[in-house]
PDB file of N, CA and C in Angstrom:
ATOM      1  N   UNK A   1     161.405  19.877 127.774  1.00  0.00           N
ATOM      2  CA  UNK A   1     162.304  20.625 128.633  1.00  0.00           C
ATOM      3  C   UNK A   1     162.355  19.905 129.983  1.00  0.00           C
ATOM      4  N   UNK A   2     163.333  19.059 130.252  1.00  0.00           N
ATOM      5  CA  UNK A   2     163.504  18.287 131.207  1.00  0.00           C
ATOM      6  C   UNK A   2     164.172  19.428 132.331  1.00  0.00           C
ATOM      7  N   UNK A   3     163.328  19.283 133.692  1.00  0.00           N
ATOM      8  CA  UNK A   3     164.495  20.086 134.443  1.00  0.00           C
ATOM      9  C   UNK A   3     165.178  19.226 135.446  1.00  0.00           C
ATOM     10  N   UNK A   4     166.643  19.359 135.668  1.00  0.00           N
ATOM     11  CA  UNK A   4     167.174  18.575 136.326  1.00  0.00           C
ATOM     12  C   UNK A   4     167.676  18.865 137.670  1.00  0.00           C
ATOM     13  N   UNK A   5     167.225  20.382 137.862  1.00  0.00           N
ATOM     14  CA  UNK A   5     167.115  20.658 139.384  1.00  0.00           C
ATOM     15  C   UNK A   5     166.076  21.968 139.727  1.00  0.00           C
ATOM     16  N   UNK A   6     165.845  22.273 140.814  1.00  0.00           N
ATOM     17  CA  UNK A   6     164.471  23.193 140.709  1.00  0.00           C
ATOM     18  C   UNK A   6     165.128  24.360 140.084  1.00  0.00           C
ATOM     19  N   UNK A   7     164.456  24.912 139.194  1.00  0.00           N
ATOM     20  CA  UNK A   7     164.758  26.241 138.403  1.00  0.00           C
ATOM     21  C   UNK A   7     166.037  26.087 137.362  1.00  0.00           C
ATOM     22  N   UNK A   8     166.409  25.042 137.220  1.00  0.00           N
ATOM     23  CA  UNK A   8     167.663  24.877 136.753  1.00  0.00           C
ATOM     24  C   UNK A   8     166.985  24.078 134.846  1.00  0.00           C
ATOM     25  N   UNK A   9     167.550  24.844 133.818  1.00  0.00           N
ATOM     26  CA  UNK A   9     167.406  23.700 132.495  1.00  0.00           C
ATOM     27  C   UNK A   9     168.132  23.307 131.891  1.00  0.00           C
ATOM     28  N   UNK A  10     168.144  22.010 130.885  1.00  0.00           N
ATOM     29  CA  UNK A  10     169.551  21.890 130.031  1.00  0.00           C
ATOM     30  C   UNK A  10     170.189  22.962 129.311  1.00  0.00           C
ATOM     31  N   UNK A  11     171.736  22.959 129.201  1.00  0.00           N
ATOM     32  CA  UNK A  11     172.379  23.696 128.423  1.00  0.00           C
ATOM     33  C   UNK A  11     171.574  23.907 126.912  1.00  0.00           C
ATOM     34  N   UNK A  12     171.229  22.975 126.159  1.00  0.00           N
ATOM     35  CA  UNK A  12     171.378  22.732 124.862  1.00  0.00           C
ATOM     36  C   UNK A  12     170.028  23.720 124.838  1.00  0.00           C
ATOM     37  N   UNK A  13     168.660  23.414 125.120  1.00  0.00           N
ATOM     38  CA  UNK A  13     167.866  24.121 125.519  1.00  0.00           C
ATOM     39  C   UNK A  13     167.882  26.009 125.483  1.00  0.00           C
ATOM     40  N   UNK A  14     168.857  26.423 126.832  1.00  0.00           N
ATOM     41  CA  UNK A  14     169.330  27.863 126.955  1.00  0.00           C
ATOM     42  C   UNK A  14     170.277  27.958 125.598  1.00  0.00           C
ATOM     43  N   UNK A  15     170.818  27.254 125.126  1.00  0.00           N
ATOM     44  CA  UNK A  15     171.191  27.187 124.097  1.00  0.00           C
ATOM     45  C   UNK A  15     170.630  27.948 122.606  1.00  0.00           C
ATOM     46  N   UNK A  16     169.618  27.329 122.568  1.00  0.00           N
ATOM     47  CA  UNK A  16     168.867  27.479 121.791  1.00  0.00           C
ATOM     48  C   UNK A  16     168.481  28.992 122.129  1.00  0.00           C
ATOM     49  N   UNK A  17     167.780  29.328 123.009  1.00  0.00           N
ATOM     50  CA  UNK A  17     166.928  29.941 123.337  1.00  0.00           C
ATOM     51  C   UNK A  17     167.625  31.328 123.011  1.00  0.00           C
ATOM     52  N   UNK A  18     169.127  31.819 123.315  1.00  0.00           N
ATOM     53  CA  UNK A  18     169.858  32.802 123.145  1.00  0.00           C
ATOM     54  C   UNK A  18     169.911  33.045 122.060  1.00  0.00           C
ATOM     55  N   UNK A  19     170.064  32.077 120.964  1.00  0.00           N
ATOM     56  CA  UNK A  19     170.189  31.742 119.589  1.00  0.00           C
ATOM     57  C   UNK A  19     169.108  32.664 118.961  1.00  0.00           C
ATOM     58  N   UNK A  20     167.699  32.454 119.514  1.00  0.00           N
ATOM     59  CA  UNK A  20     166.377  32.908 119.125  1.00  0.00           C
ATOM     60  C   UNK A  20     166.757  33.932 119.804  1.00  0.00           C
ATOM     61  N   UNK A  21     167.053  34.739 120.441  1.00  0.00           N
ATOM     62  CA  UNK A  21     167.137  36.183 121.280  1.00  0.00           C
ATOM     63  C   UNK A  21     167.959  36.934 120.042  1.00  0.00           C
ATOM     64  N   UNK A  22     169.015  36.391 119.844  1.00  0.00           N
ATOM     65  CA  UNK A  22     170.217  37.275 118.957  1.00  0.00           C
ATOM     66  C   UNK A  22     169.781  37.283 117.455  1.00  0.00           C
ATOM     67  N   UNK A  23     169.012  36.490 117.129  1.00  0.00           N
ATOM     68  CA  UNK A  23     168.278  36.563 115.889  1.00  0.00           C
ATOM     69  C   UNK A  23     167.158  37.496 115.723  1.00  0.00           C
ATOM     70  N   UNK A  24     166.489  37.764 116.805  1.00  0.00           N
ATOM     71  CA  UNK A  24     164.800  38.521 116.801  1.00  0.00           C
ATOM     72  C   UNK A  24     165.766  39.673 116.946  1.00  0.00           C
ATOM     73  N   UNK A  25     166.920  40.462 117.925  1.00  0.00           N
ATOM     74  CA  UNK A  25     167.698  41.728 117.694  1.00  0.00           C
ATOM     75  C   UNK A  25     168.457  41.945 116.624  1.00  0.00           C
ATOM     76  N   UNK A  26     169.028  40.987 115.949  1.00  0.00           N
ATOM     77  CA  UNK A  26     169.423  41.144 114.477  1.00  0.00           C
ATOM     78  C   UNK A  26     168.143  42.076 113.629  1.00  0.00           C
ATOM     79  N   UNK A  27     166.810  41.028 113.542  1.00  0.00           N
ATOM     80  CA  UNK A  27     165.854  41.288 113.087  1.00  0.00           C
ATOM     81  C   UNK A  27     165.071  43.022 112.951  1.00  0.00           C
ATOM     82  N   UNK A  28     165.123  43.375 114.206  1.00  0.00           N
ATOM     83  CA  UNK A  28     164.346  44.310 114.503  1.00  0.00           C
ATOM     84  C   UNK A  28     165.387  45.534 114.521  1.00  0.00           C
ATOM     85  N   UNK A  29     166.958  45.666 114.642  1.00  0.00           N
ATOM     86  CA  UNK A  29     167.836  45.964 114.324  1.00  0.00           C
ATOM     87  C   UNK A  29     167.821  46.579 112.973  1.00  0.00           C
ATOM     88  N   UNK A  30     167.799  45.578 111.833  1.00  0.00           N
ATOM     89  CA  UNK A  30     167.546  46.003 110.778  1.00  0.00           C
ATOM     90  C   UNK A  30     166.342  46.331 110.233  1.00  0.00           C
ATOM     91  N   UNK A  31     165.314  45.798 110.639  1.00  0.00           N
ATOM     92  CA  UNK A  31     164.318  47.127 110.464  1.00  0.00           C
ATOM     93  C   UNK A  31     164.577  48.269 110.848  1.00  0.00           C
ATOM     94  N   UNK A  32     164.527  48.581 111.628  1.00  0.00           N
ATOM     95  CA  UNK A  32     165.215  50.298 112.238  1.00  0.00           C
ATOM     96  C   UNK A  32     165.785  50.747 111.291  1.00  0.00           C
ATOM     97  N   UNK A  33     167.188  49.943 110.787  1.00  0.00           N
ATOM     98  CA  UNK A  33     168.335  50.879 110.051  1.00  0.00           C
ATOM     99  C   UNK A  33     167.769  50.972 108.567  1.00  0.00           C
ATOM    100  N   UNK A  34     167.170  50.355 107.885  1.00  0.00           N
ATOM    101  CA  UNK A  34     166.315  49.784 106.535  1.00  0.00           C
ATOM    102  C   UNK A  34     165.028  50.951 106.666  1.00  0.00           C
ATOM    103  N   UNK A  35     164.267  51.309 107.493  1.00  0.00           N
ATOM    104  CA  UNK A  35     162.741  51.872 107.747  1.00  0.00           C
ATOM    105  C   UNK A  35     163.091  52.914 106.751  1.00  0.00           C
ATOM    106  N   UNK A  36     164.001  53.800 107.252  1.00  0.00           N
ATOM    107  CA  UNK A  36     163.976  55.519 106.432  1.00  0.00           C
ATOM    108  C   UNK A  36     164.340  55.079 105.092  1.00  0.00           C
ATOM    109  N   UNK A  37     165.037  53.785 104.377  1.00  0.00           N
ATOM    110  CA  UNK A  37     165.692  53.994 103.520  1.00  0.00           C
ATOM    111  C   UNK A  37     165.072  53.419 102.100  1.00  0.00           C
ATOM    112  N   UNK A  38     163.517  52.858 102.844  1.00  0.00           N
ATOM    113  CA  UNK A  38     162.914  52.326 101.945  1.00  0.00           C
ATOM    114  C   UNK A  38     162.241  52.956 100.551  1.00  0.00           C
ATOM    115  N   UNK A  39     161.545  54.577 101.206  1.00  0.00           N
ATOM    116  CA  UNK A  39     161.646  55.389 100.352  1.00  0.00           C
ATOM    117  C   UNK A  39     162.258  55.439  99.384  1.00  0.00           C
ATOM    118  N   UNK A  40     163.524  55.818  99.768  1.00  0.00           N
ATOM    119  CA  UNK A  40     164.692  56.346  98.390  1.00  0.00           C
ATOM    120  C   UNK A  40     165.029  55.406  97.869  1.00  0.00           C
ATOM    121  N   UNK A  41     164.958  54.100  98.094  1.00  0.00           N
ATOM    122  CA  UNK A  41     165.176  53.119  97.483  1.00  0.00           C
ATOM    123  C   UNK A  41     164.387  52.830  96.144  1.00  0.00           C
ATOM    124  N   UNK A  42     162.797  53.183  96.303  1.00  0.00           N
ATOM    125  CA  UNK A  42     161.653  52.954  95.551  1.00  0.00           C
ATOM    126  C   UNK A  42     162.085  54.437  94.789  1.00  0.00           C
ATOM    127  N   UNK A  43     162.149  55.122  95.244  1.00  0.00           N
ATOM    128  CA  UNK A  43     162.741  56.531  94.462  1.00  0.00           C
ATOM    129  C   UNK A  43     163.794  56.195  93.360  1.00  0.00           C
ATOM    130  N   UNK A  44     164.675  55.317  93.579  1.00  0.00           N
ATOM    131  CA  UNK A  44     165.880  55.057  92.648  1.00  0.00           C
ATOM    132  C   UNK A  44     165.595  54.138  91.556  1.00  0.00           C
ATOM    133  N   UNK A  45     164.773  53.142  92.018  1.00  0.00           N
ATOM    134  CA  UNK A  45     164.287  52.501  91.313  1.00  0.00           C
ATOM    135  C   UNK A  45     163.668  53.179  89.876  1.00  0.00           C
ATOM    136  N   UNK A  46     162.553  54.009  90.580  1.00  0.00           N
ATOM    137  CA  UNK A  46     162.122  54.996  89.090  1.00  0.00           C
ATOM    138  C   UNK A  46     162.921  55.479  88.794  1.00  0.00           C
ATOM    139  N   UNK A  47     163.593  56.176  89.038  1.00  0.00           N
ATOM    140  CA  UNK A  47     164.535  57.152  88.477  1.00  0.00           C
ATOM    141  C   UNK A  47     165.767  55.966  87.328  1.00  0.00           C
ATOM    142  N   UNK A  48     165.661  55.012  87.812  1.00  0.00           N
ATOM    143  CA  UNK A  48     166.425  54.276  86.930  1.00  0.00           C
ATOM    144  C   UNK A  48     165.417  53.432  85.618  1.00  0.00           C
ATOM    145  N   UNK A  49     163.798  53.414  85.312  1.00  0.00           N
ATOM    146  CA  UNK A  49     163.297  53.197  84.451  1.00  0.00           C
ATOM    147  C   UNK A  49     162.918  54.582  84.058  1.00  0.00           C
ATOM    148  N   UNK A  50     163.186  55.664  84.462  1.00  0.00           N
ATOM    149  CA  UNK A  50     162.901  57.128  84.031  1.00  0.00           C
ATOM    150  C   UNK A  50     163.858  57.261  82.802  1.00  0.00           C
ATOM    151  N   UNK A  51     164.787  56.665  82.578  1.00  0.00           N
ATOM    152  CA  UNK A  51     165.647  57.159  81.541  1.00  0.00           C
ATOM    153  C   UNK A  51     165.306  57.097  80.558  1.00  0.00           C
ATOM    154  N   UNK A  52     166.022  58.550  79.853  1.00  0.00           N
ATOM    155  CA  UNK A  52     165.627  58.818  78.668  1.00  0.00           C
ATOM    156  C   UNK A  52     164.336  59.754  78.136  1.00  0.00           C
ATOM    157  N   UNK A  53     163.226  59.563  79.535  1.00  0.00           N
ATOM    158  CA  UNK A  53     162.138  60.301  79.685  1.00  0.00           C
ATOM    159  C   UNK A  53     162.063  61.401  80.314  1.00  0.00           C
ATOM    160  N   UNK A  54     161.893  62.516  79.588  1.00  0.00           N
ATOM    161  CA  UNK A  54     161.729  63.829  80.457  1.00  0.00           C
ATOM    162  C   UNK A  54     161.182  64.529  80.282  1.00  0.00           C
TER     163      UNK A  54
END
């Protein structure tokens, strides 16, 4: 990380760095929306080798 004036860094660099910001809120984003739904998911699952069994 070359700096080319005090406090100042390359574009390509901040570049990057936003890149990694909008990815980790993607990330944690969908955990949130995914958390409650993991349940019923594993719920459906059985219920779909349940067949036939009752």
């Amino acid at each position: 990380m070359e700096k080319t004036k005090k406090g100042a860094i390359e574009l390509d660099t901040l570049g990057w760095m936003i890149i990694a910001v909008l990815v980790l809120v993607i990330v944690v984003v969908g955990i949130i929306v995914l958390g409650g739904k993991g349940e019923g998911m594993i719920e459906f699952i059985k219920n779909i080798f349940r067949f036939g069994v009752e």
